[in-house]
Protein backbone atom coordinates (compact mmCIF):
# COMPACT_ATOMS: atom_id res chain seq x y z
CA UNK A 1 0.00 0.00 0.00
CA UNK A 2 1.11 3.87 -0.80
CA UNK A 3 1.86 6.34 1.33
CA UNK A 4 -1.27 8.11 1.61
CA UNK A 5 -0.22 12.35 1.86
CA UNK A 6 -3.62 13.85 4.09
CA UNK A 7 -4.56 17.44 3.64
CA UNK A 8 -4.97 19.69 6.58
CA UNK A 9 -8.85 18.87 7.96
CA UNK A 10 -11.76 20.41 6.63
CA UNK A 11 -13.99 21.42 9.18
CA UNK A 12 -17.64 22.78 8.59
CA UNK A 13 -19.51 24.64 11.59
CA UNK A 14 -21.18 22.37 13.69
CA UNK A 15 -19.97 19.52 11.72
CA UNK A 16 -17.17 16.68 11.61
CA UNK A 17 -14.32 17.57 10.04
CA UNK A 18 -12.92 15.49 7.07
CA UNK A 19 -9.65 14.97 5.30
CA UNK A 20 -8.62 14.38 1.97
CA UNK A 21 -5.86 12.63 0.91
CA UNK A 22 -3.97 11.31 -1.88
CA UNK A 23 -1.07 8.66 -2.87
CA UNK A 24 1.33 8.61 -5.90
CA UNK A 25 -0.95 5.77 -7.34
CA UNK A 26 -3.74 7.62 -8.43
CA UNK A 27 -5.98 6.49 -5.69
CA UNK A 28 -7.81 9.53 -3.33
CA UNK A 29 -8.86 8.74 0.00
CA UNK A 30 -11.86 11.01 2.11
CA UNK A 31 -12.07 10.17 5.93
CA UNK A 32 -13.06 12.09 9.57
CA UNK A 33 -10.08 13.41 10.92
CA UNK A 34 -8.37 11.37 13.95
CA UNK A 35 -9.69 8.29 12.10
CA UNK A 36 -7.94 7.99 9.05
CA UNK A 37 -7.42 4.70 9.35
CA UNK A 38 -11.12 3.83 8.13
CA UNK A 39 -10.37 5.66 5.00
CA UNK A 40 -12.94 5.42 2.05
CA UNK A 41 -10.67 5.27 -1.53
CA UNK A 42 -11.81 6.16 -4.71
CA UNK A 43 -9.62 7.59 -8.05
CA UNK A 44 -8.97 11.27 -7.94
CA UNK A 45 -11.53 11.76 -10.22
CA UNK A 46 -14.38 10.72 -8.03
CA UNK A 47 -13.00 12.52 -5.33
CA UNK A 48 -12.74 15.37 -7.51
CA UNK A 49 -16.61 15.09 -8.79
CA UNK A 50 -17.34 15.13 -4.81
CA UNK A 51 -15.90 18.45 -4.16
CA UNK A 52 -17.64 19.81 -6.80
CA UNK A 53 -20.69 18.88 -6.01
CA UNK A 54 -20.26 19.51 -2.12
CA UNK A 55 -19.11 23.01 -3.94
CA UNK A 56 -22.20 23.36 -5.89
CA UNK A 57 -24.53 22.73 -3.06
CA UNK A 58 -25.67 19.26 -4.17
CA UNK A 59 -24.30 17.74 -1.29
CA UNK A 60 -23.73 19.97 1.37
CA UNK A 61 -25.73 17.68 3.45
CA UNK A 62 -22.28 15.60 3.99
CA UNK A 63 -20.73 18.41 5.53
């Protein structure tokens, strides 16, 4: 398994707060910060579609 590099957590108010993190594989990984080890993985292109949406207010019910 890759090293897995984890962004600095993403915290919405009132909310968990979530990193995102990638390897040199082309795999991205999404999980609640202090528990990265129960990591969901996806390609970088799903995780990318995510953002957008959580962006575009079609799922800011995850945050």
């Amino acid at each position: 398994m890759s090293d897995i590099t984890w962004e600095a957590p993403f915290c919405a108010s009132g909310n968990n707060c979530f990193r995102l993190g990638t390897d040199n594989e082309g795999n991205a990984y999404i999980a609640v910060s202090g528990q990265e080890e129960n990591h969901l993985t996806d390609s970088r292109e799903a995780l990318r579609t995510l953002i957008r949406d959580i962006k575009a207010g079609k799922a800011d019910h995850l945050l």
